[in-house]
PDB file of N, CA and C in Angstrom:
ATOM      1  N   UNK A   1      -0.362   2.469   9.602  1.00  0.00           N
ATOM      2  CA  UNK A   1      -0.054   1.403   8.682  1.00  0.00           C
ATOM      3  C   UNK A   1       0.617   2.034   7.456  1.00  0.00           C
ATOM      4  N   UNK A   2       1.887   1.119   7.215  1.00  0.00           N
ATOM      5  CA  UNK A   2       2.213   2.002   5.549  1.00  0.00           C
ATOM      6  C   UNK A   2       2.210   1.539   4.589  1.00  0.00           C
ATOM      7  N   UNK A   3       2.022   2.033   3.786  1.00  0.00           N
ATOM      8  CA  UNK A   3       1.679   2.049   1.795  1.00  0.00           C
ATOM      9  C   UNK A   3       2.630   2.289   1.276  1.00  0.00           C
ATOM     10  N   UNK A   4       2.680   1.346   0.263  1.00  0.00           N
ATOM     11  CA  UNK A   4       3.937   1.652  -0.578  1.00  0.00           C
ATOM     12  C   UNK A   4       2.833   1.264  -2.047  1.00  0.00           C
ATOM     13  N   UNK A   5       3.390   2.125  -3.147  1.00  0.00           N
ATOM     14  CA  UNK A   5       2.981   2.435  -4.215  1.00  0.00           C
ATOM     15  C   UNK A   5       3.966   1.926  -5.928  1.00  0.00           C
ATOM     16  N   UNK A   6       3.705   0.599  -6.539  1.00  0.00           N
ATOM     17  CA  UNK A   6       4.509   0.116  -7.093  1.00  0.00           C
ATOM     18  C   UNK A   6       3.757   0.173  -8.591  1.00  0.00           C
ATOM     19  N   UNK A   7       4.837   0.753  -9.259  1.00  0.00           N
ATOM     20  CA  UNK A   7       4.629   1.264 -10.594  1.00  0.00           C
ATOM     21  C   UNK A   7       4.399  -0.437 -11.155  1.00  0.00           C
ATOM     22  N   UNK A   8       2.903  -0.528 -12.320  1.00  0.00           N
ATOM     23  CA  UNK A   8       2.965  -1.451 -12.853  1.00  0.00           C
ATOM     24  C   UNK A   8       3.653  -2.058 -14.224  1.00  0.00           C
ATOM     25  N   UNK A   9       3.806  -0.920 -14.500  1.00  0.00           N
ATOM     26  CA  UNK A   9       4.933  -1.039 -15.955  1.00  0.00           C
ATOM     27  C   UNK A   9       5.996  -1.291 -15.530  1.00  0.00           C
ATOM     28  N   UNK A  10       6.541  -0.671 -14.529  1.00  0.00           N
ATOM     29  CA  UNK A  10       8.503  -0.597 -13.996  1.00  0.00           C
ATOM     30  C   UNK A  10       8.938  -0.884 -12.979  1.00  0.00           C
ATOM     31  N   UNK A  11       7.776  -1.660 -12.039  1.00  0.00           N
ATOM     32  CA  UNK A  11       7.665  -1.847 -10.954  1.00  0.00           C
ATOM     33  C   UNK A  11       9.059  -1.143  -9.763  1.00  0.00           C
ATOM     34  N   UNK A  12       8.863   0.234 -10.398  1.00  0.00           N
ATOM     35  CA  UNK A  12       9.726   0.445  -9.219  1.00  0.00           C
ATOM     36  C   UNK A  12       8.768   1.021  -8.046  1.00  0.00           C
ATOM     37  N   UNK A  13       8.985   1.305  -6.927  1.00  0.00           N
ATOM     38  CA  UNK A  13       8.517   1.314  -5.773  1.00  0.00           C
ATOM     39  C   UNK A  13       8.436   3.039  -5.247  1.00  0.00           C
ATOM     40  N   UNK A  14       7.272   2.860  -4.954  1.00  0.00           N
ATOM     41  CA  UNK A  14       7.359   4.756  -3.935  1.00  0.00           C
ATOM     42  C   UNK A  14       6.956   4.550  -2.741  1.00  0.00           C
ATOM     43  N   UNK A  15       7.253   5.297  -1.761  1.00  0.00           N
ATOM     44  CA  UNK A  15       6.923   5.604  -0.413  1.00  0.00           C
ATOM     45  C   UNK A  15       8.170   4.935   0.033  1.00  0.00           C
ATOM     46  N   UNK A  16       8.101   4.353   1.751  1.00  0.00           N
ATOM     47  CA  UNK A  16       6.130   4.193   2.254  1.00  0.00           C
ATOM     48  C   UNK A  16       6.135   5.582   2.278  1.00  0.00           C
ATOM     49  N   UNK A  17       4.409   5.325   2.992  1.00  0.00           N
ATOM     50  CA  UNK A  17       4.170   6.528   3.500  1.00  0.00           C
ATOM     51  C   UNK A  17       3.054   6.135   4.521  1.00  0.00           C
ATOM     52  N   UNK A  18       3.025   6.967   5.682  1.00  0.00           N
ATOM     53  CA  UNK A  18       1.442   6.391   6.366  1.00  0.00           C
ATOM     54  C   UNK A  18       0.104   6.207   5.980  1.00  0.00           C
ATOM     55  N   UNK A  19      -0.529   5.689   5.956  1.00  0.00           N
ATOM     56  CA  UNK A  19      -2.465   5.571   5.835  1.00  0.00           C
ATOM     57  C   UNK A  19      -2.946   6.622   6.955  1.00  0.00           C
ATOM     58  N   UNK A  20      -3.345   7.375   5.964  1.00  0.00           N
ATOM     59  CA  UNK A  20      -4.035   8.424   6.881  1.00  0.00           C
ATOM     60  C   UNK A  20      -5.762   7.450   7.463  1.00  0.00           C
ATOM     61  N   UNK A  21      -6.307   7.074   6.274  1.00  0.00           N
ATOM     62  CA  UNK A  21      -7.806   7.169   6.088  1.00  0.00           C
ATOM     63  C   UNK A  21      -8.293   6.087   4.722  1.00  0.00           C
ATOM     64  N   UNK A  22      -9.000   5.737   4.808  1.00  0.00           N
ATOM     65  CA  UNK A  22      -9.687   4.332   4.690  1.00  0.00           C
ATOM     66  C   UNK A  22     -10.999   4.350   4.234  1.00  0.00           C
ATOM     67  N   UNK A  23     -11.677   5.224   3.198  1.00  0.00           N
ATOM     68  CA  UNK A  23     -13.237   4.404   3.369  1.00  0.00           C
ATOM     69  C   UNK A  23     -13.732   3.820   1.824  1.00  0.00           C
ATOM     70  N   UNK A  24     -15.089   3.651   2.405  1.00  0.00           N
ATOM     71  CA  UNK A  24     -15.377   2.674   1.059  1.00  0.00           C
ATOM     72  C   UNK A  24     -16.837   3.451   1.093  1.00  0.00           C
ATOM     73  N   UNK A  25     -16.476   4.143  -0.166  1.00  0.00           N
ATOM     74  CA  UNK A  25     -17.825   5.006  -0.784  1.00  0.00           C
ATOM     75  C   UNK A  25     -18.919   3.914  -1.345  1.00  0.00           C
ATOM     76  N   UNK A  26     -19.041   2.899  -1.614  1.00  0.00           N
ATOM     77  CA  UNK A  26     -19.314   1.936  -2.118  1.00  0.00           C
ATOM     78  C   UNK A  26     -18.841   0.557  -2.300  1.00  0.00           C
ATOM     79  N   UNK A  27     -19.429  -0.578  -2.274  1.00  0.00           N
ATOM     80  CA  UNK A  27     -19.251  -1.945  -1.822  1.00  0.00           C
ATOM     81  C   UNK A  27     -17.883  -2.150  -2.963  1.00  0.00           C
ATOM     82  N   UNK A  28     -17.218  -2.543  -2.508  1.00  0.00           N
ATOM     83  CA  UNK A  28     -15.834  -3.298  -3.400  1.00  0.00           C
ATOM     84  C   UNK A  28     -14.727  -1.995  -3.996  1.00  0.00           C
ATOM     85  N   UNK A  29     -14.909  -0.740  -3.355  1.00  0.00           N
ATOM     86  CA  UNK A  29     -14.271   0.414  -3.308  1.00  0.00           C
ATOM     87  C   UNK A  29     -13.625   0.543  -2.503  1.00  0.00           C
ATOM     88  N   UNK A  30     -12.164   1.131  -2.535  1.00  0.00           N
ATOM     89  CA  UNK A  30     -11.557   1.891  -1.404  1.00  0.00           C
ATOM     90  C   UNK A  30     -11.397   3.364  -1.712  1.00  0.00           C
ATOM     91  N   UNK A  31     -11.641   4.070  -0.852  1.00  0.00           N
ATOM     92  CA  UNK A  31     -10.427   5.433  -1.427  1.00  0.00           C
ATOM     93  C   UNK A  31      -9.604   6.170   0.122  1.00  0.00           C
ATOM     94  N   UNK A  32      -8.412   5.937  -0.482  1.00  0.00           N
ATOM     95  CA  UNK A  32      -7.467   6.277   0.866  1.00  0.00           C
ATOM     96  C   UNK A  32      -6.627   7.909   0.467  1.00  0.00           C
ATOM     97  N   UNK A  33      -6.399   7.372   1.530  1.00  0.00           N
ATOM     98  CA  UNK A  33      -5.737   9.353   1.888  1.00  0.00           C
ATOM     99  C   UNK A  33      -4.228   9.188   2.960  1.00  0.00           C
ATOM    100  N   UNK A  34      -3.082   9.512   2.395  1.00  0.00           N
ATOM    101  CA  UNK A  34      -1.919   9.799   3.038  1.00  0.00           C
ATOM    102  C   UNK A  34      -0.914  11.009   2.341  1.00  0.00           C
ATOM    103  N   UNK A  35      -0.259  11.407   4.010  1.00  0.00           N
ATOM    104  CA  UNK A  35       0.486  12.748   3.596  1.00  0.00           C
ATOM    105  C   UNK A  35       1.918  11.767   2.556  1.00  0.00           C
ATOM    106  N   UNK A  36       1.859  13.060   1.121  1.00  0.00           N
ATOM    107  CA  UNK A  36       2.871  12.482   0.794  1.00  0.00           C
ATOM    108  C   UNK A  36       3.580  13.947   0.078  1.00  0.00           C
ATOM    109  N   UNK A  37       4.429  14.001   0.900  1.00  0.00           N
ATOM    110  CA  UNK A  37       5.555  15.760   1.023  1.00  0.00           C
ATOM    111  C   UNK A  37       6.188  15.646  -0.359  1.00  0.00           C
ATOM    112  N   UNK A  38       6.392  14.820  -1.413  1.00  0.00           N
ATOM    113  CA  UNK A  38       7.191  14.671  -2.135  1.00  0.00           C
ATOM    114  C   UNK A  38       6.505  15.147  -3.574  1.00  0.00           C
ATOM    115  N   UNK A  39       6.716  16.543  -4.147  1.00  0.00           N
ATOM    116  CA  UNK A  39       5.773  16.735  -5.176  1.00  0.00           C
ATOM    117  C   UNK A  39       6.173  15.863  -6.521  1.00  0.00           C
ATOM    118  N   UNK A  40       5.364  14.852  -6.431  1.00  0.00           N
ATOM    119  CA  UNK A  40       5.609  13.859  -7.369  1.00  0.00           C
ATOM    120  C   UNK A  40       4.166  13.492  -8.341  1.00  0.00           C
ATOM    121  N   UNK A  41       4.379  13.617  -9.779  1.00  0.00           N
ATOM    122  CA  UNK A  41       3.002  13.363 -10.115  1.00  0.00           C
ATOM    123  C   UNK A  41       3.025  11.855 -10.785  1.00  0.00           C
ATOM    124  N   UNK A  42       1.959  10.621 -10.562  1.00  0.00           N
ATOM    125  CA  UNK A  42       2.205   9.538 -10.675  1.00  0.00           C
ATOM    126  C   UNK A  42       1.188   9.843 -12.670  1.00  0.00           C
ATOM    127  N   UNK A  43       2.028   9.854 -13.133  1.00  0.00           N
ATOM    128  CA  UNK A  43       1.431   9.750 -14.602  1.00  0.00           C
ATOM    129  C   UNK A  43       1.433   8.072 -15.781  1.00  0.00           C
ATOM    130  N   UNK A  44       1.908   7.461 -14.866  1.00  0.00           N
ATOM    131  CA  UNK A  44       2.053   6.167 -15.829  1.00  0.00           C
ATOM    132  C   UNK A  44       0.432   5.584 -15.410  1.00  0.00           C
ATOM    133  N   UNK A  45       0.496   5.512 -16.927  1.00  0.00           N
ATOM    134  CA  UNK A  45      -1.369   5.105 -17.671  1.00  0.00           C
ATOM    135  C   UNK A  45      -1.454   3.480 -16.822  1.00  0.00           C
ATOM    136  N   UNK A  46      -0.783   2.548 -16.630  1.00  0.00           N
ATOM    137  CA  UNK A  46      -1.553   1.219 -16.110  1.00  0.00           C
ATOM    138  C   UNK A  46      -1.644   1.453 -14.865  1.00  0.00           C
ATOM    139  N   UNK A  47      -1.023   2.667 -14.285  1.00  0.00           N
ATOM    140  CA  UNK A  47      -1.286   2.480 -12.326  1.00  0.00           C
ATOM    141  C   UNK A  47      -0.425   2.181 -12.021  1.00  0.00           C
ATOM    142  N   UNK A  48      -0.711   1.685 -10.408  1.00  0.00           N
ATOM    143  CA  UNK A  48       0.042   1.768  -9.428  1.00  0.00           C
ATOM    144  C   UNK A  48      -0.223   0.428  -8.372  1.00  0.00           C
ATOM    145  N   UNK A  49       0.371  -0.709  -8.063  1.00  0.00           N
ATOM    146  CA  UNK A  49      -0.201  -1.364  -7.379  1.00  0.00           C
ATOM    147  C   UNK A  49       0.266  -0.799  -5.946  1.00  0.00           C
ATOM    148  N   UNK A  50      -1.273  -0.810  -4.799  1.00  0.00           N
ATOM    149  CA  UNK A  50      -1.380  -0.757  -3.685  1.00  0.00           C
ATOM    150  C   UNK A  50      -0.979  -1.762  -2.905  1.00  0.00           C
ATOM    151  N   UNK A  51       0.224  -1.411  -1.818  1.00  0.00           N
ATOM    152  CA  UNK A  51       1.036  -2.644  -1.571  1.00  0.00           C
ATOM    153  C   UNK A  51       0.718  -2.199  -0.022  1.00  0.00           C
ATOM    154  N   UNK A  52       0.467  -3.308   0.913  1.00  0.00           N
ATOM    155  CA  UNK A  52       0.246  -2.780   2.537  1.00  0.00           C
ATOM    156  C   UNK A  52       1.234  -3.836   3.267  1.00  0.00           C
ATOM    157  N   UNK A  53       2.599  -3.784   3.365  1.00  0.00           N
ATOM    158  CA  UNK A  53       3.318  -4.960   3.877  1.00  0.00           C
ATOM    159  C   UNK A  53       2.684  -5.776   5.510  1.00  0.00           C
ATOM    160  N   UNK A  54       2.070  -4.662   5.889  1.00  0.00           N
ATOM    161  CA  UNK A  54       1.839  -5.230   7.158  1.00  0.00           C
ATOM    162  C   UNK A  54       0.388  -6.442   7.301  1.00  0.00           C
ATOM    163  N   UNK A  55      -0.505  -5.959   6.486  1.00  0.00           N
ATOM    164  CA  UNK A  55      -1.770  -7.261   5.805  1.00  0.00           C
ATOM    165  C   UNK A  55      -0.827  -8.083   5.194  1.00  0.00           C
ATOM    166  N   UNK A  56       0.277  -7.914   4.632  1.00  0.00           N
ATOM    167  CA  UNK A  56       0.998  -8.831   3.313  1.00  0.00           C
ATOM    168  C   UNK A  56      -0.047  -8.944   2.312  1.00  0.00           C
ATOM    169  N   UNK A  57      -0.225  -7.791   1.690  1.00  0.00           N
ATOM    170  CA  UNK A  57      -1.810  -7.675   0.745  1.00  0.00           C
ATOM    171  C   UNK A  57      -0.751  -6.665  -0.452  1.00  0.00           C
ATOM    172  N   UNK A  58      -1.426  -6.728  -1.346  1.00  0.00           N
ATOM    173  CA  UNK A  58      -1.985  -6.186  -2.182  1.00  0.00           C
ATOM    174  C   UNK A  58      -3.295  -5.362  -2.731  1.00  0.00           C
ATOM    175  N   UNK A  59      -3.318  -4.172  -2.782  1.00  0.00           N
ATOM    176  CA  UNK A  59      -5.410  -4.303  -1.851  1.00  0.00           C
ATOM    177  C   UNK A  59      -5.642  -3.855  -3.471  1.00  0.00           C
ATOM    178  N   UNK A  60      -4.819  -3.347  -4.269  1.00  0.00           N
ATOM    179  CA  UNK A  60      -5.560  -2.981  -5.723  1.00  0.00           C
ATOM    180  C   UNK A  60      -4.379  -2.142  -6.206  1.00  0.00           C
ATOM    181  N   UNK A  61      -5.271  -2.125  -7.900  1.00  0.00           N
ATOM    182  CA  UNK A  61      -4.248  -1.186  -8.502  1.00  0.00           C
ATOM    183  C   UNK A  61      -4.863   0.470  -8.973  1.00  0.00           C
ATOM    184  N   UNK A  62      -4.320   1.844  -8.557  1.00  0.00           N
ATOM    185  CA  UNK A  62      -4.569   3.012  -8.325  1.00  0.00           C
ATOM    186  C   UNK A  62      -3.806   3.849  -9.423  1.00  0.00           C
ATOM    187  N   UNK A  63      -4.641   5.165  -9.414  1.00  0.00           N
ATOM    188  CA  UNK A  63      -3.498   6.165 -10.381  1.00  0.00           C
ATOM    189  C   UNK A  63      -3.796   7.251  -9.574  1.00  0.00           C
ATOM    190  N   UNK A  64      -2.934   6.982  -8.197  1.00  0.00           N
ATOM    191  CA  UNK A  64      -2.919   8.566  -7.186  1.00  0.00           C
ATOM    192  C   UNK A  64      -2.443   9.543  -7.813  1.00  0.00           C
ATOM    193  N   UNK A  65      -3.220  10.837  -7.127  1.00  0.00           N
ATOM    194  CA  UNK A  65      -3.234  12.195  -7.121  1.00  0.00           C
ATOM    195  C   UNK A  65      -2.555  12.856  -5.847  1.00  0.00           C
ATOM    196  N   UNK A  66      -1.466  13.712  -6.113  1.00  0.00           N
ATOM    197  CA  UNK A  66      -1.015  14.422  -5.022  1.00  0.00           C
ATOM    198  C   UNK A  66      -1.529  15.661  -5.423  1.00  0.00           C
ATOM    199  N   UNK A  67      -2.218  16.351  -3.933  1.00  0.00           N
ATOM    200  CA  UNK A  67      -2.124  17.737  -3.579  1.00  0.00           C
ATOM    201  C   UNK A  67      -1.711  18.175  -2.502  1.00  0.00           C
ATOM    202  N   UNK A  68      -1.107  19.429  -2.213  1.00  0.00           N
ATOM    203  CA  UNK A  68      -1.117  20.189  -1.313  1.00  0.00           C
ATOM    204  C   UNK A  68      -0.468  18.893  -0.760  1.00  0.00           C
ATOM    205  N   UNK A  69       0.238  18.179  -0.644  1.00  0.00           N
ATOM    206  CA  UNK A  69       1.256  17.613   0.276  1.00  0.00           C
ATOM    207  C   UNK A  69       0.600  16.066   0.404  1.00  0.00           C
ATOM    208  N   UNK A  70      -0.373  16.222  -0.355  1.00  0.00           N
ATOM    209  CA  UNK A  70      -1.483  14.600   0.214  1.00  0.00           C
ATOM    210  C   UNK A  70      -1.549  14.079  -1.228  1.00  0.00           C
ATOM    211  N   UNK A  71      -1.819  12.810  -0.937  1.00  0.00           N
ATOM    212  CA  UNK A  71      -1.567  11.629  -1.707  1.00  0.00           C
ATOM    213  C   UNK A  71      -3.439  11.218  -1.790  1.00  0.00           C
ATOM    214  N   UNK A  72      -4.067  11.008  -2.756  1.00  0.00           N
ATOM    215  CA  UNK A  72      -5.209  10.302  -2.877  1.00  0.00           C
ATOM    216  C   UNK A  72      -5.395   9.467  -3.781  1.00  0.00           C
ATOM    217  N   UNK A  73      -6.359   8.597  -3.562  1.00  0.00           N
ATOM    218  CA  UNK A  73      -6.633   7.224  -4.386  1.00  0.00           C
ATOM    219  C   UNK A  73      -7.703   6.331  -4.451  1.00  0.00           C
ATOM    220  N   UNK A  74      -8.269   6.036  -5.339  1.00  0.00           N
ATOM    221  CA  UNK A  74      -9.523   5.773  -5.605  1.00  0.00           C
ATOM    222  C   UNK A  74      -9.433   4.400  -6.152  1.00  0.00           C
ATOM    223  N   UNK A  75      -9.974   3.223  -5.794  1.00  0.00           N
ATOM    224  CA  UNK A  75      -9.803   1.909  -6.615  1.00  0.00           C
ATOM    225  C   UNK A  75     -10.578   0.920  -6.041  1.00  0.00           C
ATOM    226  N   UNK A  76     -10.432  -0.465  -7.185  1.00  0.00           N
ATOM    227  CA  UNK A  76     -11.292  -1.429  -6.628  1.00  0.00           C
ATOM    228  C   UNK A  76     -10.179  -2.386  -5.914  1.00  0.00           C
ATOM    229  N   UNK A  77     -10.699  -2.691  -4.155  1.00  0.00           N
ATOM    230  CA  UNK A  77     -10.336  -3.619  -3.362  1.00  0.00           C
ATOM    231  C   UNK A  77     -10.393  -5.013  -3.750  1.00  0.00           C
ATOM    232  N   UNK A  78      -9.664  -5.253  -3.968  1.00  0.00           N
ATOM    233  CA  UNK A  78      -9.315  -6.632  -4.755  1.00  0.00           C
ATOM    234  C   UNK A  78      -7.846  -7.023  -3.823  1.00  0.00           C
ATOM    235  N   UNK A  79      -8.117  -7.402  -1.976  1.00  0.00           N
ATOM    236  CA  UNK A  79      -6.544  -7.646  -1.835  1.00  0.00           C
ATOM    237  C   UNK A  79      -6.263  -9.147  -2.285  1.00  0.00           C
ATOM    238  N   UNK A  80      -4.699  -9.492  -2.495  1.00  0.00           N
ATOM    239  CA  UNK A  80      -4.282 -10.356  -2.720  1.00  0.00           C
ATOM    240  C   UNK A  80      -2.818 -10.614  -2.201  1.00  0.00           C
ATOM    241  N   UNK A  81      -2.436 -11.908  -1.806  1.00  0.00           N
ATOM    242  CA  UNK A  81      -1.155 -12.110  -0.727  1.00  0.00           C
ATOM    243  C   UNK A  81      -0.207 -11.198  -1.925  1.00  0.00           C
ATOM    244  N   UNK A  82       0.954 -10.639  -0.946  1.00  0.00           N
ATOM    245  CA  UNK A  82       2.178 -10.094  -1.637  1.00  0.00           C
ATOM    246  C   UNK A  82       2.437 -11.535  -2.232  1.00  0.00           C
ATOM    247  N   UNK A  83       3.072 -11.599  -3.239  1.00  0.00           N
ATOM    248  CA  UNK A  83       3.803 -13.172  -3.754  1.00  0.00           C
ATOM    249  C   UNK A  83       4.951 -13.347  -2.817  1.00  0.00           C
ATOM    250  N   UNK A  84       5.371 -14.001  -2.446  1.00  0.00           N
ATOM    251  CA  UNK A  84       6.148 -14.590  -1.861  1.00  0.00           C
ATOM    252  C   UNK A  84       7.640 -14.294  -1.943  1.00  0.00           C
ATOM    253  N   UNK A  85       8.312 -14.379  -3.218  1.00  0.00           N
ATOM    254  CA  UNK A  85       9.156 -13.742  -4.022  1.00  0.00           C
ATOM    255  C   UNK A  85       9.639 -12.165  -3.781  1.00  0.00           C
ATOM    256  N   UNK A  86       8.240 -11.811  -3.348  1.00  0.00           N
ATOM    257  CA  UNK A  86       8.544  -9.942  -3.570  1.00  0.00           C
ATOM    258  C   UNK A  86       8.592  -9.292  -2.190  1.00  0.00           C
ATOM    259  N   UNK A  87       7.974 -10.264  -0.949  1.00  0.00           N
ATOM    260  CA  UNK A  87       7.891  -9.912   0.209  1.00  0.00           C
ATOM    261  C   UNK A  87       9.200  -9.081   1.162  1.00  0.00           C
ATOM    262  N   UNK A  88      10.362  -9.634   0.282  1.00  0.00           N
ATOM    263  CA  UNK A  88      11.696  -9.087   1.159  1.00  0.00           C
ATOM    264  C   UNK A  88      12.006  -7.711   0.515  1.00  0.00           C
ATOM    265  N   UNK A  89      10.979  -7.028  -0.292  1.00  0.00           N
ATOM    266  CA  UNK A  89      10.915  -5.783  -1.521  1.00  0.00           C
ATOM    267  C   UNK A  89      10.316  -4.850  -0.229  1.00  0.00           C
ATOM    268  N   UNK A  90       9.708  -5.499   1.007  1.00  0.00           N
ATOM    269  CA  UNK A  90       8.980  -4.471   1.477  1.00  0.00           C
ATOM    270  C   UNK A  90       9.420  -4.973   2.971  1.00  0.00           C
ATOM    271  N   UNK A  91      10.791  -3.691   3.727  1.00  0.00           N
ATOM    272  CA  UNK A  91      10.950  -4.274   4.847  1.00  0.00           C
ATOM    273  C   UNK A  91      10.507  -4.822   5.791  1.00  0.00           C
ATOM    274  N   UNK A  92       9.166  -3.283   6.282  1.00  0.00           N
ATOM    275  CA  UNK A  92       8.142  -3.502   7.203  1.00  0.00           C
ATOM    276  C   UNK A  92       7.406  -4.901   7.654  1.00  0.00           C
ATOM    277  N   UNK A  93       7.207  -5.360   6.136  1.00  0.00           N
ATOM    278  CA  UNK A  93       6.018  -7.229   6.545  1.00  0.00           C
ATOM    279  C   UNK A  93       7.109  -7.540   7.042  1.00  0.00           C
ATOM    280  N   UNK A  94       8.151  -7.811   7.028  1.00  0.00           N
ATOM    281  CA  UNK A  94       9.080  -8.732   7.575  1.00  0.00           C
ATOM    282  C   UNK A  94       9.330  -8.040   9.129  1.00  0.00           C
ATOM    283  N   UNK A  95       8.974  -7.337   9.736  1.00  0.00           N
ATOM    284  CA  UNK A  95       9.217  -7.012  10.842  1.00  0.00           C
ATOM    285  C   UNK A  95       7.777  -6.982  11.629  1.00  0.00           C
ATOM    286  N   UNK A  96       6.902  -7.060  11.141  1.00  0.00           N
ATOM    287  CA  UNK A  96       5.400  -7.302  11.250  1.00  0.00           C
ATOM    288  C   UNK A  96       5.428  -8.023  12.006  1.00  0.00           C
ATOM    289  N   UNK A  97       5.865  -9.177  10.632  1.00  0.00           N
ATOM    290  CA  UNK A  97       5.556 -10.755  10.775  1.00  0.00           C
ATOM    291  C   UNK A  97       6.106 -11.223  11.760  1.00  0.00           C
ATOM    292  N   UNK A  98       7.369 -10.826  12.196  1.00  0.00           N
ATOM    293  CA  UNK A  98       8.068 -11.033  13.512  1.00  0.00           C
ATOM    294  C   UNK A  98       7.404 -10.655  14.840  1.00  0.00           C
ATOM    295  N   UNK A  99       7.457  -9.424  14.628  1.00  0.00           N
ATOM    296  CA  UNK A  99       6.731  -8.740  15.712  1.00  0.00           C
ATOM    297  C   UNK A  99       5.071  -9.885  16.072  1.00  0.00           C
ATOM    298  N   UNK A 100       4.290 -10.092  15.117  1.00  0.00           N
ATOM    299  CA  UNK A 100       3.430 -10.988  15.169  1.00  0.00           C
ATOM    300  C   UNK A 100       3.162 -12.031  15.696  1.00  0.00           C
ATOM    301  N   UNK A 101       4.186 -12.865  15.315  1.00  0.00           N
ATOM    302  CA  UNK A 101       4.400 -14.425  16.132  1.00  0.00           C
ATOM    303  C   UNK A 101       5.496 -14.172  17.025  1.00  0.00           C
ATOM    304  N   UNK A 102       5.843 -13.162  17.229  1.00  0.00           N
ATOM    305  CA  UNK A 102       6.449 -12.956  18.764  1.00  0.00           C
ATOM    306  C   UNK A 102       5.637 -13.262  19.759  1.00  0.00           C
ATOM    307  N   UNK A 103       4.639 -12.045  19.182  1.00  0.00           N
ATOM    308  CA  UNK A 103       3.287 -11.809  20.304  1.00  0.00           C
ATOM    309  C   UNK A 103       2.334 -13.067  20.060  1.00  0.00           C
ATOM    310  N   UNK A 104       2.427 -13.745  19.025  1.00  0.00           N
ATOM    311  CA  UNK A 104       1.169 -14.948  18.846  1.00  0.00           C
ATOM    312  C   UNK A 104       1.977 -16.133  19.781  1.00  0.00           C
ATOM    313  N   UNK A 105       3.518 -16.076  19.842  1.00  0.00           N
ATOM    314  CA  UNK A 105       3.934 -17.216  20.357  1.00  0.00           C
ATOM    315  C   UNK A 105       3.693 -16.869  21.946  1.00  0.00           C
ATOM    316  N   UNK A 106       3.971 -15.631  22.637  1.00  0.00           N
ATOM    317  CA  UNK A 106       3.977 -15.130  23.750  1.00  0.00           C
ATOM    318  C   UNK A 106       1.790 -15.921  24.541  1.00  0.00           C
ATOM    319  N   UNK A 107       1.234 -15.420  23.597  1.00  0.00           N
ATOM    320  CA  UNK A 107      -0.002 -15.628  23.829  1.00  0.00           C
ATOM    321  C   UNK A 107      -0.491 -17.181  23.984  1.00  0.00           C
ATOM    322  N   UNK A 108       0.095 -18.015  23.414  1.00  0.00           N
ATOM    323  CA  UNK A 108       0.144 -19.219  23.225  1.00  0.00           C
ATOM    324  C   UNK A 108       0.598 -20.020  25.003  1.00  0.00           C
TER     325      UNK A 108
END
């Protein structure tokens, strides 16, 4: 599944990149883990919103840490629909979503 990482001040956009890993140290927590090769340090103070085109979510807003080639992130799960407006910002949902009711219409 891929992540894309959208600055909340400048909303410009990073990644994707894959979801390595997924857990929840605690109820209403996520903390995820993906390789991200690009030595980039995310320093803007409001975060980062966590964008998953393929849920069409929003799952929270983060201030990842890259090491050694990996991307980490710690935050509260709070998803919420992409807005509507911003959905064509993230190719993947749109090929999802296809791919989706391809297979939902096929099943039908």
């Amino acid at each position: 599944m891929l992540v894309y990482f959208v600055s909340i001040r400048t909303a410009k956009i990073y990644g994707p990149t894959e979801l390595n890993e997924m857990i929840s140290p605690e109820e209403g927590i996520a903390r995820i883990s993906c390789p991200w090769p690009i030595d980039y340090f995310f320093d803007e103070w409001e975060g980062y919103a966590v964008v998953v085109p393929e849920r069409v979510q929003v799952w929270g807003a983060a201030k990842p840490l890259v090491t050694n080639g990996f991307l980490q992130a710690e935050f509260a799960f709070t998803p919420v629909p992409i807005p509507p407006a911003e959905r064509k910002l993230f190719p993947l949902q749109n090929q999802s979503l296809a791919a989706q009711t391809a297979e939902d219409e096929e099943n039908d």
